[in-house]
N, C-alpha and C. Protein backbone atom coordinates (compact mmCIF):
# COMPACT_ATOMS: atom_id res chain seq x y z
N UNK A 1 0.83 -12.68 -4.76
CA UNK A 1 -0.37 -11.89 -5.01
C UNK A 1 -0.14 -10.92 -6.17
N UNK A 2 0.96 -10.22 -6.00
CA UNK A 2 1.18 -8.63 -7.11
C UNK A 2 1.81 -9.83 -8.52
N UNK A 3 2.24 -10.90 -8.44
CA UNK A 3 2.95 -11.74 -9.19
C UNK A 3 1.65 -12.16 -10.35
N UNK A 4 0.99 -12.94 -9.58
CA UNK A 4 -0.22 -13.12 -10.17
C UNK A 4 -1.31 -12.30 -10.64
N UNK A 5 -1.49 -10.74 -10.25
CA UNK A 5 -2.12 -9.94 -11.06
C UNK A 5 -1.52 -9.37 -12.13
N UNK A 6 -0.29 -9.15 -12.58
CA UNK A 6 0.42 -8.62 -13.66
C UNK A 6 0.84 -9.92 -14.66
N UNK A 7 0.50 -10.85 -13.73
CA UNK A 7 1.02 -12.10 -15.26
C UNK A 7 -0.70 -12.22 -15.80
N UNK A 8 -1.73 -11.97 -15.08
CA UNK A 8 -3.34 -11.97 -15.59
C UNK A 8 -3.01 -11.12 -16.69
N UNK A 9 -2.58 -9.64 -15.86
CA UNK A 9 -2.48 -8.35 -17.09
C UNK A 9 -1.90 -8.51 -18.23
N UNK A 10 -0.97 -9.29 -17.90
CA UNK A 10 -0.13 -9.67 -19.33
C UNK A 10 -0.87 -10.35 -20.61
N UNK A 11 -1.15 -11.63 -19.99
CA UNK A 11 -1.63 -12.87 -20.95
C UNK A 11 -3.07 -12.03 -20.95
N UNK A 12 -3.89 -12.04 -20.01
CA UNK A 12 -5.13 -11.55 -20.61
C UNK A 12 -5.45 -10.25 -21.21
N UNK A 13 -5.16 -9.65 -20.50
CA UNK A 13 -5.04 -8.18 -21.03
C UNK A 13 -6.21 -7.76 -20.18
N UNK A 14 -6.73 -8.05 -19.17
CA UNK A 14 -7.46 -7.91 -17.63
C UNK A 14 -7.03 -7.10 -16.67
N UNK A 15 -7.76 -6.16 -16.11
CA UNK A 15 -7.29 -5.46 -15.13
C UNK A 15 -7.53 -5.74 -13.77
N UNK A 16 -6.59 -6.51 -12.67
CA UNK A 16 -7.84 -7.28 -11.94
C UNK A 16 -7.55 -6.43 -10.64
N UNK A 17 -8.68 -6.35 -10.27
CA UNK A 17 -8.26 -5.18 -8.55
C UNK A 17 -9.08 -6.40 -7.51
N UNK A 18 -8.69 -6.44 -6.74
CA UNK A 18 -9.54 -6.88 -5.59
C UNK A 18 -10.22 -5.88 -4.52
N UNK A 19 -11.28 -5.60 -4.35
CA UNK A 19 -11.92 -4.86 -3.49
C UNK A 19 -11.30 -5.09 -2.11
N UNK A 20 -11.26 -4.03 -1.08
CA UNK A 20 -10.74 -3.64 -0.08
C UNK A 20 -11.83 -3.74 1.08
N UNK A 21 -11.52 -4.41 2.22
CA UNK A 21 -12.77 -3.89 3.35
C UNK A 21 -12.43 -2.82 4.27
N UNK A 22 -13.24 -2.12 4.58
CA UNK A 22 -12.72 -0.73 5.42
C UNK A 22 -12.99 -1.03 7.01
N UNK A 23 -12.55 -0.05 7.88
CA UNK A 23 -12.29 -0.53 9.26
C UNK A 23 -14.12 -0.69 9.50
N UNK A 24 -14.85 0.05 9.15
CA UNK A 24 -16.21 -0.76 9.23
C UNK A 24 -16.58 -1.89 9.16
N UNK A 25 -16.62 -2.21 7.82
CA UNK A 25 -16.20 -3.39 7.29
C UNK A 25 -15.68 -4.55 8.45
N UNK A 26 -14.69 -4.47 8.91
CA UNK A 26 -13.81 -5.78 9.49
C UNK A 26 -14.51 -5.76 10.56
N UNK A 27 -14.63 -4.63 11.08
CA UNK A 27 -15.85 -4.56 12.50
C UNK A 27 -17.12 -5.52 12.48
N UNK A 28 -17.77 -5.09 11.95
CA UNK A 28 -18.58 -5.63 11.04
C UNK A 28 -18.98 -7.39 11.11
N UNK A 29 -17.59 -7.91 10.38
CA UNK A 29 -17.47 -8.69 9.93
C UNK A 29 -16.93 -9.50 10.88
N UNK A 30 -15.56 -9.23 12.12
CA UNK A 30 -15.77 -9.35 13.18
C UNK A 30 -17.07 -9.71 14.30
N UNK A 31 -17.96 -8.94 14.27
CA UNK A 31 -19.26 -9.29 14.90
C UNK A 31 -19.80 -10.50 14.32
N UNK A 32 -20.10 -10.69 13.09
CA UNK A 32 -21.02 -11.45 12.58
C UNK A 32 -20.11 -12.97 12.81
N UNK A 33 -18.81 -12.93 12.74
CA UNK A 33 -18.07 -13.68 12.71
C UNK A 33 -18.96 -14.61 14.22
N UNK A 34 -18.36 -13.93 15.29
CA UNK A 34 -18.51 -14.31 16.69
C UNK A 34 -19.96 -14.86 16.82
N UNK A 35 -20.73 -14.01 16.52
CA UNK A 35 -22.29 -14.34 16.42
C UNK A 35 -22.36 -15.60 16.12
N UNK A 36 -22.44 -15.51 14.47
CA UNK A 36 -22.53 -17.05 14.04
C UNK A 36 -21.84 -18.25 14.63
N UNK A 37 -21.02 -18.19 15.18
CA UNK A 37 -20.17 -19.26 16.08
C UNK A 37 -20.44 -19.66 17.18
N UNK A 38 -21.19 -18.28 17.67
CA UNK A 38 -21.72 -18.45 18.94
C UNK A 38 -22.88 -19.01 18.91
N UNK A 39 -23.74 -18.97 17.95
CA UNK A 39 -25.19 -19.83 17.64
C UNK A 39 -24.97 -20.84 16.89
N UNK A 40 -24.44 -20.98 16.25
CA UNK A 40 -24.00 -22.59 15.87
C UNK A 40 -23.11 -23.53 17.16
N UNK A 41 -22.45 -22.73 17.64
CA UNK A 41 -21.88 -23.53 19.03
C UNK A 41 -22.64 -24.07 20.21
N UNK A 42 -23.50 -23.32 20.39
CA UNK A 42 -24.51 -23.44 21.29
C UNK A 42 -25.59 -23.96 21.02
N UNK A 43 -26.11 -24.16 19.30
CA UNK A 43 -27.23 -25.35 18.87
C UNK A 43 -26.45 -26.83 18.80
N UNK A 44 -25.12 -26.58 18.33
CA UNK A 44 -24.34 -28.13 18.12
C UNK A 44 -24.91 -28.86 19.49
N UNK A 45 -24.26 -27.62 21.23
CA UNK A 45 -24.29 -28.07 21.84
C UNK A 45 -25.29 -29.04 22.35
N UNK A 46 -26.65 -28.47 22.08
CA UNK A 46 -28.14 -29.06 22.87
C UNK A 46 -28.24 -29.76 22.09
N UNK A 47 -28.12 -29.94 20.81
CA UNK A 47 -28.38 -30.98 19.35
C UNK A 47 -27.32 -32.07 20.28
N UNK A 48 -26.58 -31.72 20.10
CA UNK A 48 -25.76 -33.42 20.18
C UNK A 48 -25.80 -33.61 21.64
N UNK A 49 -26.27 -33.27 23.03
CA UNK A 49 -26.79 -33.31 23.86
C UNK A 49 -28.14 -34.45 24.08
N UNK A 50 -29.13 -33.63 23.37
CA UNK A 50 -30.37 -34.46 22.88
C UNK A 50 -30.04 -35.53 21.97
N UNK A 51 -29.11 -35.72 21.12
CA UNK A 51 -28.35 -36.94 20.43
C UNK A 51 -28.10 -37.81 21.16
N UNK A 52 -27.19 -37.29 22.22
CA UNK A 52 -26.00 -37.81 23.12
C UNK A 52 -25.01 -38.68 21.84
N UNK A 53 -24.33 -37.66 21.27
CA UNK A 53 -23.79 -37.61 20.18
C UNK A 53 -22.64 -36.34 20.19
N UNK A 54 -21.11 -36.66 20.36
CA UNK A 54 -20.27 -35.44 19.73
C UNK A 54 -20.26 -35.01 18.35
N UNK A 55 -20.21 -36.24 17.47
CA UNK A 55 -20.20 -36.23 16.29
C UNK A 55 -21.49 -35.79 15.54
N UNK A 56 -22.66 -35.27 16.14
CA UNK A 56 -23.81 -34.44 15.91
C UNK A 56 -23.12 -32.77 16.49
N UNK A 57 -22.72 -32.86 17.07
CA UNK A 57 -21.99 -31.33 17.86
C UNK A 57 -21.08 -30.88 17.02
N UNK A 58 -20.38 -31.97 16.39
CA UNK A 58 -18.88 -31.77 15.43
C UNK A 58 -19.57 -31.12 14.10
N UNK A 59 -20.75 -31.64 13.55
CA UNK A 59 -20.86 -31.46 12.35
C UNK A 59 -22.06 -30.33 12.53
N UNK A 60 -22.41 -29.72 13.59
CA UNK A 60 -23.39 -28.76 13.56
C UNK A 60 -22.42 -27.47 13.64
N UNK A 61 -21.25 -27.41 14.36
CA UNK A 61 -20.08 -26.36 14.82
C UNK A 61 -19.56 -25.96 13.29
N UNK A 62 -19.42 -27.11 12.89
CA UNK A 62 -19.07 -27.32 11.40
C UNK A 62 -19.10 -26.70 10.28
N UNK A 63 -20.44 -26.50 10.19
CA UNK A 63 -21.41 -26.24 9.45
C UNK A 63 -21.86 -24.40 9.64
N UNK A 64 -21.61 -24.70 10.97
CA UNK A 64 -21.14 -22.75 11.40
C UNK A 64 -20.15 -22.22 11.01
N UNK A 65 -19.14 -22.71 10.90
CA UNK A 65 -17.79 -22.35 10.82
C UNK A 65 -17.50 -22.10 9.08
N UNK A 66 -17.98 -23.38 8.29
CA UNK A 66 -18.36 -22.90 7.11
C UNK A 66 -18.99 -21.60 6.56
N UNK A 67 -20.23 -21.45 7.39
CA UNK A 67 -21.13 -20.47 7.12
C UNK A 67 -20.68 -19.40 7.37
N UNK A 68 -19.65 -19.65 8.69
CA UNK A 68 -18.98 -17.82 8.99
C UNK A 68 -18.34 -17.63 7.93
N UNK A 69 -17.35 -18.75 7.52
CA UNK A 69 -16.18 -17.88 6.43
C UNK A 69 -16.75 -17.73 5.13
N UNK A 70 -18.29 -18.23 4.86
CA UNK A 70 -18.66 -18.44 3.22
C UNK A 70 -19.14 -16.62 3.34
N UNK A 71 -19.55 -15.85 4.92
CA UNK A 71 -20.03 -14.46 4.77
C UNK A 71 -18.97 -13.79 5.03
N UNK A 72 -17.72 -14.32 5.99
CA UNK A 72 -16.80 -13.28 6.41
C UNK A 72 -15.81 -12.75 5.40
N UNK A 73 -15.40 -14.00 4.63
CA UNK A 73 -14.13 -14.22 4.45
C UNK A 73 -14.73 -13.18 3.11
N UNK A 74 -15.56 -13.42 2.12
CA UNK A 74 -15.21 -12.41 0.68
C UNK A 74 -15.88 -10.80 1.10
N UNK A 75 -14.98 -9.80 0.28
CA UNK A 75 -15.40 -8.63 0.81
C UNK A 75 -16.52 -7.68 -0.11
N UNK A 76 -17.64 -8.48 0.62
CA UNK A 76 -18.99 -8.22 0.55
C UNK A 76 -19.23 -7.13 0.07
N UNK A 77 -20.18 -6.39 -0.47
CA UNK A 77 -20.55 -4.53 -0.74
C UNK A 77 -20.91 -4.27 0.55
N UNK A 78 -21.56 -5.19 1.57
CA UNK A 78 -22.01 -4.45 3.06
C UNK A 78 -20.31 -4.40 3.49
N UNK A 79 -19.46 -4.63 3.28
CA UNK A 79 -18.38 -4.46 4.08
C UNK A 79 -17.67 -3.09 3.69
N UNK A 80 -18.00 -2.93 2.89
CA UNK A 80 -17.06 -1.93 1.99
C UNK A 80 -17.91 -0.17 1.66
N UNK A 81 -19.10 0.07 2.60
CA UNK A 81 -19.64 0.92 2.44
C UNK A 81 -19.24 2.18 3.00
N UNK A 82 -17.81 2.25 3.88
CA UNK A 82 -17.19 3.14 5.01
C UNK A 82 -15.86 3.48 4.16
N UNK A 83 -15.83 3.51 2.53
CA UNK A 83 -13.94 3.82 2.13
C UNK A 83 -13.71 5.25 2.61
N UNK A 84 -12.32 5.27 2.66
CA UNK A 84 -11.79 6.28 3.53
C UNK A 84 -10.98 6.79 2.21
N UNK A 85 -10.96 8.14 2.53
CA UNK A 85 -11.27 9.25 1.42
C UNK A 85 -9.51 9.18 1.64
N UNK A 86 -8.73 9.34 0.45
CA UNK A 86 -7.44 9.58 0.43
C UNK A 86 -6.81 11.07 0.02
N UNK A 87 -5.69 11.48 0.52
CA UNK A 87 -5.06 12.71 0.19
C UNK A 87 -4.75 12.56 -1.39
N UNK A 88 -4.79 13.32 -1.78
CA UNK A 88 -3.80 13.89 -3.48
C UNK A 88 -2.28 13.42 -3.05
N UNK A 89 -1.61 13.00 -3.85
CA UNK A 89 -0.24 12.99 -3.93
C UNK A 89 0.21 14.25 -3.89
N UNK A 90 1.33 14.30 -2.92
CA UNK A 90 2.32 15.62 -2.44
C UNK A 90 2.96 15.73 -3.69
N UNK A 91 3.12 16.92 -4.41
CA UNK A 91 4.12 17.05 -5.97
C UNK A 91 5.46 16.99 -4.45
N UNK A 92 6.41 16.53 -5.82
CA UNK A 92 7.53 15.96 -5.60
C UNK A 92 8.40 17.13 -5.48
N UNK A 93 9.44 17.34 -4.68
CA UNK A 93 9.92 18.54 -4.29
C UNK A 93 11.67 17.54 -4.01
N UNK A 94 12.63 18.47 -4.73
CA UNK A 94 13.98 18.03 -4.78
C UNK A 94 14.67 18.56 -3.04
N UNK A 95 15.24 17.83 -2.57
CA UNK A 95 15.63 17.52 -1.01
C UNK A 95 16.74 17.50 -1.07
N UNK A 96 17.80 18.58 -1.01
CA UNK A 96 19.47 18.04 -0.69
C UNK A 96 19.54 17.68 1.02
N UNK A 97 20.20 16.27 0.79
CA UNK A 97 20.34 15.94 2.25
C UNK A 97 21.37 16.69 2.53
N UNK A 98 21.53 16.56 3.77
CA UNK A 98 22.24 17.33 4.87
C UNK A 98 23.61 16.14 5.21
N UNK A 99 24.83 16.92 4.36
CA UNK A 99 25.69 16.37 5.00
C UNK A 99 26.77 15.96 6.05
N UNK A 100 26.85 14.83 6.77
CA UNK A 100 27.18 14.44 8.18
C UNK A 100 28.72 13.37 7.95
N UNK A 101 29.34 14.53 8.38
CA UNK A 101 30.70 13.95 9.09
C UNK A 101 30.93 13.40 9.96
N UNK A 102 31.65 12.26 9.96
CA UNK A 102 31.82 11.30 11.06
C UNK A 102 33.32 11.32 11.57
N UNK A 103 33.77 12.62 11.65
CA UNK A 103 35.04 12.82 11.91
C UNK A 103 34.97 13.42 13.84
N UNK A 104 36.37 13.47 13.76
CA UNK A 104 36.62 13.99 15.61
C UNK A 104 36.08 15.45 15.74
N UNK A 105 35.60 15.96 16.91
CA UNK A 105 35.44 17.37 17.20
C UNK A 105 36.71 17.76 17.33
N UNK A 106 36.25 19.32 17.23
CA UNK A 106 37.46 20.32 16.53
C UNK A 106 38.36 20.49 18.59
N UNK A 107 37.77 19.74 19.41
CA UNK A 107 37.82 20.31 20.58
C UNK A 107 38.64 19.29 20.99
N UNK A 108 39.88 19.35 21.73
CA UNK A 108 40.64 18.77 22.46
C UNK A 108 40.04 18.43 23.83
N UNK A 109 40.31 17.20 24.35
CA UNK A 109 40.65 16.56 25.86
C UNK A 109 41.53 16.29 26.62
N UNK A 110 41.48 16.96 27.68
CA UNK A 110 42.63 16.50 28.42
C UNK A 110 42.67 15.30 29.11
């Protein structure tokens, strides 16, 4: 993924970002997911029923399943209307660690 946007940047000279979906968003998208599956599952069913046909059931489920991922899968502007506001970067502050001896205590055992 990061491989293929910096060799774009390179040769093209393109800046390419991919839009983000927010926990709305997947919610969202989640629902619609189930929905559509659930009404295409349940028309396949009576369709190829009234067929007396699986292969009318196969290609109606099908055809849902397409349709979910042709709305779920790219991240839509309705998905992306909830971005979540980010902090400022912390300025950078120099940290001496704390150094730890792995030697014996100063304390005898009997």
């Amino acid at each position: 993924h990061y491989f293929i946007q910096s060799n774009l940047r390179i040769m093209l000279g393109i800046e390419f970002r991919v839009p983000q979906m927010d926990f709305e968003g997947q919610k969202l998208a989640e629902i619609l997911q189930y929905a559509i599956l659930a009404v295409f599952g349940i028309a396949g069913f009576i369709w190829g029923y009234i067929a007396e046909s699986f292969q009318e059931t196969f290609y109606v489920v099908s055809v849902g399943s397409l349709l979910a991922s042709l709305v779920v899968l790219p991240p839509w502007p309705m998905f992306r209307k909830h971005s979540l506001p980010f902090q400022p970067a912390a300025p950078k502050t120099e940290k001496k660690a704390a150094v730890q001896t792995k030697g014996k205590s100063s304390k005898k055992r009997n």
